[in-house]
C-alpha atoms as a PDB file:
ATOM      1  CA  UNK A   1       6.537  -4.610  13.120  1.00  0.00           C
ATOM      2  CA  UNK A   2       7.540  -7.329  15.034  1.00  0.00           C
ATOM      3  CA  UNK A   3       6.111 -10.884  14.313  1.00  0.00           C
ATOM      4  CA  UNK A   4       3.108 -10.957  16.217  1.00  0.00           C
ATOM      5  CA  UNK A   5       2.190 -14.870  15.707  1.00  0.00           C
ATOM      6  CA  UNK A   6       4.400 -17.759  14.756  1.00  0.00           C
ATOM      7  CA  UNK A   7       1.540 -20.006  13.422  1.00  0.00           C
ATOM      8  CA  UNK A   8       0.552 -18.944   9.870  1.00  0.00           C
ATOM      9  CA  UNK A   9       3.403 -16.780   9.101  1.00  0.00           C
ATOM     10  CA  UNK A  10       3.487 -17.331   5.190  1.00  0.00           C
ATOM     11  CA  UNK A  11       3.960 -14.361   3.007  1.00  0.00           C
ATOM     12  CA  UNK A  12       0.865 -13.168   1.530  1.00  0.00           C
ATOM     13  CA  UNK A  13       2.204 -13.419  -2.430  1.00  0.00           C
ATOM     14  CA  UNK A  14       3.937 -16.479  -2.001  1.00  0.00           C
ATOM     15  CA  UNK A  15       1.758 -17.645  -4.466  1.00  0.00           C
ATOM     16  CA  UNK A  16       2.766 -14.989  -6.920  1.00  0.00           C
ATOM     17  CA  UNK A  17       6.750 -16.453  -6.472  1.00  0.00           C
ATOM     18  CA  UNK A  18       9.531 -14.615  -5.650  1.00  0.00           C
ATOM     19  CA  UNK A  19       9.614 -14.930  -1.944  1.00  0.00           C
ATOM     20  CA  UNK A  20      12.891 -13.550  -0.337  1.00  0.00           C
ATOM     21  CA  UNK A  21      14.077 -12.264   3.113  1.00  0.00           C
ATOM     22  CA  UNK A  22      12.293 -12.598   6.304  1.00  0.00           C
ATOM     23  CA  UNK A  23       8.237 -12.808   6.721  1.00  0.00           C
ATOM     24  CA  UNK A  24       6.861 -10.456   9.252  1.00  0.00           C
ATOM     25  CA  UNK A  25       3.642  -8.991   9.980  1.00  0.00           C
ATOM     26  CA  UNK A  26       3.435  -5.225   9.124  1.00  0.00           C
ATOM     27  CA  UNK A  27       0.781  -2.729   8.971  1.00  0.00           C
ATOM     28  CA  UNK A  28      -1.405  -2.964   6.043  1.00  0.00           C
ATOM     29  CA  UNK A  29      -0.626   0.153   4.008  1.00  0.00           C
ATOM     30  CA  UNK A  30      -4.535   0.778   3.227  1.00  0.00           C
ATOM     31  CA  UNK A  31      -4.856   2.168   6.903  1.00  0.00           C
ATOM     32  CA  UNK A  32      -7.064  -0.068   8.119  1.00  0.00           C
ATOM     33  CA  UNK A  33      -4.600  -1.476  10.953  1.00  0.00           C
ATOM     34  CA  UNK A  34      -4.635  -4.890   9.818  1.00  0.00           C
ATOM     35  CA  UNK A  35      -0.931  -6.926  10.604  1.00  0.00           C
ATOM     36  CA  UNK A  36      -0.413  -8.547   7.427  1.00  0.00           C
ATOM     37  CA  UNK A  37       2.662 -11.326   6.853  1.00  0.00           C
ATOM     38  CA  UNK A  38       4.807 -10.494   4.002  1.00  0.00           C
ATOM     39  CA  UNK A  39       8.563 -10.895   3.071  1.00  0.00           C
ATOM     40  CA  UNK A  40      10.927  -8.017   2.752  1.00  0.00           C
ATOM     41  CA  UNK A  41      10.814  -8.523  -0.924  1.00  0.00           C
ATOM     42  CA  UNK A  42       6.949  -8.222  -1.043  1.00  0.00           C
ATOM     43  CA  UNK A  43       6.808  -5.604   1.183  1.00  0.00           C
ATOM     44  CA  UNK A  44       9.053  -3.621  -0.722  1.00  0.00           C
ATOM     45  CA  UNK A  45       7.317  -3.947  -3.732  1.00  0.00           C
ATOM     46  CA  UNK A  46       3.815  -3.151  -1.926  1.00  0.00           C
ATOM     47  CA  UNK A  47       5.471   0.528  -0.757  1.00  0.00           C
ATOM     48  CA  UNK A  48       6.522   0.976  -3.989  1.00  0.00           C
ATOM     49  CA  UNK A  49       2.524   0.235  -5.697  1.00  0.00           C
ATOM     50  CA  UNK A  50       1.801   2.547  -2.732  1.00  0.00           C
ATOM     51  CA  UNK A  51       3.727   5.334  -3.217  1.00  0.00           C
ATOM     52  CA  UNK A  52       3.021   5.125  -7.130  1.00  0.00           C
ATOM     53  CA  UNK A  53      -0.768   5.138  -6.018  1.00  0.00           C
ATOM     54  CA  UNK A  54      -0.102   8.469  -3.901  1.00  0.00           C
ATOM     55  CA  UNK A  55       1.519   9.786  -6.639  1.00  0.00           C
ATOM     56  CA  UNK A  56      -0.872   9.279  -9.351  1.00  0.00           C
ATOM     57  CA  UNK A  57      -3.928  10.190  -6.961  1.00  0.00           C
ATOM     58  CA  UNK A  58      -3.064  12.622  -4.703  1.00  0.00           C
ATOM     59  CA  UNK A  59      -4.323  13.473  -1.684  1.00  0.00           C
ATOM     60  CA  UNK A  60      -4.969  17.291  -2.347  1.00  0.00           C
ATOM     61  CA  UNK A  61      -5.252  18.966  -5.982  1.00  0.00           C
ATOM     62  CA  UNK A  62      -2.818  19.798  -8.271  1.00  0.00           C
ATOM     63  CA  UNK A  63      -1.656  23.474  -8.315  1.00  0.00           C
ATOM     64  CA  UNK A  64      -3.363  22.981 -11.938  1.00  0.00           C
ATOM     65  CA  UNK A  65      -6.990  21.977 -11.233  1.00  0.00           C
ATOM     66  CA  UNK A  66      -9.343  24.080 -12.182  1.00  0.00           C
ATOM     67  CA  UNK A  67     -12.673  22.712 -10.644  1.00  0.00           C
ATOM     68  CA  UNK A  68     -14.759  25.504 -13.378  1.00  0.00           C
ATOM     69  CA  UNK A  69     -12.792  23.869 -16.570  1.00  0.00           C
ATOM     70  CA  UNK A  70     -15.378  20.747 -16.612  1.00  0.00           C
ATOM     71  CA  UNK A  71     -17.372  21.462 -13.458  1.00  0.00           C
ATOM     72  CA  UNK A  72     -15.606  18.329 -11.623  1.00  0.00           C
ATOM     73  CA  UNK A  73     -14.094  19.151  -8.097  1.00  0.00           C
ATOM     74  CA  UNK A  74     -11.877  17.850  -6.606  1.00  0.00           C
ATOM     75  CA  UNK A  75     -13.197  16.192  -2.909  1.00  0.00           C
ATOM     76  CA  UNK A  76     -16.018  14.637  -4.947  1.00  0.00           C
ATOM     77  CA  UNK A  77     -18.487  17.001  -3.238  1.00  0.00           C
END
């Protein structure tokens, strides 16, 4: 995304350190639309919680699950 607003552009971790590259405003990964400012480093650390997120909790069901081994399914339904 481009940056959207040159007032308040500070990366939203600077206060966890380790700011580097430039601070943009890109589309919150959650879905919800939001333009959030972050630097390239932060970013790239955000798709990577992301994608370990999707991984771990997947969208659809393992070719594994079994909804009758506990009686659990899988939409929550």
């Amino acid at each position: 995304m481009s940056n959207l607003n040159e007032y308040n552009r500070e990366c939203l971790n600077e206060l966890s350190g380790g700011c580097n590259g430039a601070i943009e405003y890109r589309e919150s990964l959650s879905g919800t639309g939001t333009a959030i400012p972050r630097c390239d480093k932060h970013w790239y650390d955000a798709l990577d919680r992301d994608e370990a997120l999707r991984f771990r909790y997947p969208h659809n069901a393992p070719a594994d699950f079994d909804p009758l081994y506990a009686g659990e399914s899988w939409d929550g339904e």
